[in-house]
N, C-alpha and C. Protein backbone atom coordinates (compact mmCIF):
# COMPACT_ATOMS: atom_id res chain seq x y z
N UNK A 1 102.75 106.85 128.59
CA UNK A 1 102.58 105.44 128.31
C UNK A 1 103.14 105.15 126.92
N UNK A 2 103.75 104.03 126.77
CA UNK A 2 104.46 103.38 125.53
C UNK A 2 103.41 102.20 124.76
N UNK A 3 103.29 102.46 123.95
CA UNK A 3 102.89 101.36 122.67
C UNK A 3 103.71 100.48 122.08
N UNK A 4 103.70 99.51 122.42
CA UNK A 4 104.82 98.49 122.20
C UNK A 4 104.00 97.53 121.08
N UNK A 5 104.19 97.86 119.64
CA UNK A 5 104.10 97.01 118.46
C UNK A 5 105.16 95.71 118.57
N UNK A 6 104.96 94.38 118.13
CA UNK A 6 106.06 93.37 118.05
C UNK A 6 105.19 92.07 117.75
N UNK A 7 106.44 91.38 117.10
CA UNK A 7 106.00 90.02 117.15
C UNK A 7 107.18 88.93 118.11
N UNK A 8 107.63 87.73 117.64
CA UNK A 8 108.66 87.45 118.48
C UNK A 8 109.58 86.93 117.74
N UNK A 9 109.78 87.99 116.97
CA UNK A 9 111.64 87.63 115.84
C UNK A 9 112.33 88.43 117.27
N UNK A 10 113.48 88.31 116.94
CA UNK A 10 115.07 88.96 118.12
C UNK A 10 114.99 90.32 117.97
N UNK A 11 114.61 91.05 117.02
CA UNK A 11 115.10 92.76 117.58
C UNK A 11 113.67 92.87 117.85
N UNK A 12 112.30 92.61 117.49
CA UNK A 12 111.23 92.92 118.99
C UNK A 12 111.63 92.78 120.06
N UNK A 13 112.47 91.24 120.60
CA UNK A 13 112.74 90.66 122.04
C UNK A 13 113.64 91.60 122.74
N UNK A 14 114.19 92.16 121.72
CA UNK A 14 115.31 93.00 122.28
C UNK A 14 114.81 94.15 122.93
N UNK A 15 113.49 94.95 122.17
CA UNK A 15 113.13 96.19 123.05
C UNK A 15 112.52 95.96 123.80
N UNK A 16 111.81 94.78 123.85
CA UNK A 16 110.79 93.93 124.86
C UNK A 16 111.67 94.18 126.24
N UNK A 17 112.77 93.41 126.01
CA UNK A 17 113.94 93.16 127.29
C UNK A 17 114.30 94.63 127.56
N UNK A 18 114.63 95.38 127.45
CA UNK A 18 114.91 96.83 127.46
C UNK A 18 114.18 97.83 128.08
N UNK A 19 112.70 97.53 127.58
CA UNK A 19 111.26 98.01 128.35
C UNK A 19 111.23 97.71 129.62
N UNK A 20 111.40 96.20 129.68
CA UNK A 20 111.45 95.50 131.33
C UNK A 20 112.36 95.95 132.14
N UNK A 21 113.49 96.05 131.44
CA UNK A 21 114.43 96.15 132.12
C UNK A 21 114.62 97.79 132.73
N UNK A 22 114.51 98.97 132.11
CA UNK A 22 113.75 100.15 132.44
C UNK A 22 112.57 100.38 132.72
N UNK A 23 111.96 99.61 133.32
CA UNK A 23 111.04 99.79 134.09
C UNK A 23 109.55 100.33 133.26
N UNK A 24 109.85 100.46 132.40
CA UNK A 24 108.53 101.57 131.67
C UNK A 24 107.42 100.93 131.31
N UNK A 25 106.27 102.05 131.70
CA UNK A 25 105.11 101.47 131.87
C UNK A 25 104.58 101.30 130.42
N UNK A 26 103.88 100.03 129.23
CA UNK A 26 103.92 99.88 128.02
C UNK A 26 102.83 99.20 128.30
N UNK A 27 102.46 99.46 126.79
CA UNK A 27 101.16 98.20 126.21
C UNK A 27 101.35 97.41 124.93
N UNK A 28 101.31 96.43 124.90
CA UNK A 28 101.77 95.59 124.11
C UNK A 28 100.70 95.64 123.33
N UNK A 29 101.48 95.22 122.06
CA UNK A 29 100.41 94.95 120.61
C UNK A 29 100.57 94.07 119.26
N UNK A 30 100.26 92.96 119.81
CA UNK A 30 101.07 91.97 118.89
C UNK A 30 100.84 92.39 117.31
N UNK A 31 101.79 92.06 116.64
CA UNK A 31 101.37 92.11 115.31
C UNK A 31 101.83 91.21 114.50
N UNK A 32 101.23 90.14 113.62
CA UNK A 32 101.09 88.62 113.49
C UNK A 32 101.71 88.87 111.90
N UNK A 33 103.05 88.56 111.58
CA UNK A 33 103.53 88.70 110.47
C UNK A 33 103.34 87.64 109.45
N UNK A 34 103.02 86.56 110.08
CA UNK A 34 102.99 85.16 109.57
C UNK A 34 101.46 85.13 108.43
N UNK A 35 100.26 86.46 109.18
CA UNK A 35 99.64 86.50 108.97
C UNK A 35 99.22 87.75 107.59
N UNK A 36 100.36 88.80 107.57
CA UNK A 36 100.43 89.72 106.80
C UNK A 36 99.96 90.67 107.78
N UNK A 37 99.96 91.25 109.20
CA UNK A 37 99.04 91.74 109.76
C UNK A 37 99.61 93.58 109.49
N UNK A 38 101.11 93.33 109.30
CA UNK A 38 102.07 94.39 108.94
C UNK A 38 101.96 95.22 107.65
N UNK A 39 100.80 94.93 106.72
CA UNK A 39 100.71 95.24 105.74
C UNK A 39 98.86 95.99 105.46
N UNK A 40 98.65 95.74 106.59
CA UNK A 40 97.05 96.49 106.90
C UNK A 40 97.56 97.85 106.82
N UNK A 41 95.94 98.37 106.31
CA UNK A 41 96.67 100.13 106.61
C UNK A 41 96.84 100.89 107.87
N UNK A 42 95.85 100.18 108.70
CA UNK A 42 96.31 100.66 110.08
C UNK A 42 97.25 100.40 110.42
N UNK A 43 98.12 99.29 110.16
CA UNK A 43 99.44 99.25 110.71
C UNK A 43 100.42 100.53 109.80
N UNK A 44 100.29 100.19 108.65
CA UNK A 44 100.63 101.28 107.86
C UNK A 44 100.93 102.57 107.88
N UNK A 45 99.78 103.21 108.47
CA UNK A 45 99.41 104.77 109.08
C UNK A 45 100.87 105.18 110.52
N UNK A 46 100.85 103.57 110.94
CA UNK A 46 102.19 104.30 112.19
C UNK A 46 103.35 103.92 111.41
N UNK A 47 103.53 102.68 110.93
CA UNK A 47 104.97 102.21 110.21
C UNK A 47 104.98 102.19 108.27
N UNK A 48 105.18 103.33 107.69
CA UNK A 48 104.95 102.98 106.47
C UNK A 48 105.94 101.75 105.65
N UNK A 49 106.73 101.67 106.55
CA UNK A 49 107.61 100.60 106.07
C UNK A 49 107.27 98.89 105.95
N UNK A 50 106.26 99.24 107.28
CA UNK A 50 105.21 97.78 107.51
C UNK A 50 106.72 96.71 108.11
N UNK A 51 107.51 97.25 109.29
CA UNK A 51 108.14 96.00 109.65
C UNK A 51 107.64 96.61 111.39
N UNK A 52 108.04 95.65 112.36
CA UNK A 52 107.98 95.82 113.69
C UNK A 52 109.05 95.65 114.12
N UNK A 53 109.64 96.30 115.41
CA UNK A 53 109.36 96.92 116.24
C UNK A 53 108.81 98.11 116.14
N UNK A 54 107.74 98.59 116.92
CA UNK A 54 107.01 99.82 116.40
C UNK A 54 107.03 100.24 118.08
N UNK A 55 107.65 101.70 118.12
CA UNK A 55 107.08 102.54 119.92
C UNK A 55 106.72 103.67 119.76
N UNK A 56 105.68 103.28 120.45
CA UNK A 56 104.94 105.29 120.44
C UNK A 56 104.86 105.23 121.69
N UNK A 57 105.50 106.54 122.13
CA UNK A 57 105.37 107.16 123.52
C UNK A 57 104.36 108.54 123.25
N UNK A 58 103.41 108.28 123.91
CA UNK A 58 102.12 109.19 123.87
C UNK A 58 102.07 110.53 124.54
N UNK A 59 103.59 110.10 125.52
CA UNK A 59 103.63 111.33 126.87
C UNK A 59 104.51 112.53 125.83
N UNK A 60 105.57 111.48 125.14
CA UNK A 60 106.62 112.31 124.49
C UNK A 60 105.84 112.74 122.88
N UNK A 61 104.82 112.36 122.33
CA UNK A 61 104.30 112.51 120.97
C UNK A 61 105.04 111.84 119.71
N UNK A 62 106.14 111.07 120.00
CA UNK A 62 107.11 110.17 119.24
C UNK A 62 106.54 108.86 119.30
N UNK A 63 107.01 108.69 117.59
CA UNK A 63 106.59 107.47 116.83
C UNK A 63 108.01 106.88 116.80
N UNK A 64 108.93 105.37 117.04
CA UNK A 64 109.84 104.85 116.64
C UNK A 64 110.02 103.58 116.08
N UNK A 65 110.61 103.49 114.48
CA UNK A 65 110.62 102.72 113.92
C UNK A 65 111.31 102.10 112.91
N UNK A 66 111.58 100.72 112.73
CA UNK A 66 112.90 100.36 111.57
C UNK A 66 112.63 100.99 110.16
């Protein structure tokens, strides 16, 4: 299963469309930039960079991120 971090700027939409479009089974997880939500430490702990698109595939043990 995939962890799908995003908000709705164009390169989230892009892996969004990509996910769908390969079929893969994901869970979405909004993350509200407008709000600073990218700058919590839990977000932190997966993206130290604090931007989104964020994918973790749980099957493969990979974290991917800008």
């Amino acid at each position: 299963m995939i962890t799908f971090y995003y908000n709705l700027a164009p390169n989230p939409m892009k892996v969004a469309l990509f996910l769908e479009e390969a079929a893969l089974a994901y869970e979405l997880r909004p993350v509200d930039t407008r709000k600073g939500e990218q700058h919590r430490p839990e977000f932190l702990a997966i993206n130290p960079n604090g931007k989104v698109p964020v994918i973790i595939d749980q099957d493969a043990g990979a974290t991917v991120f800008d």
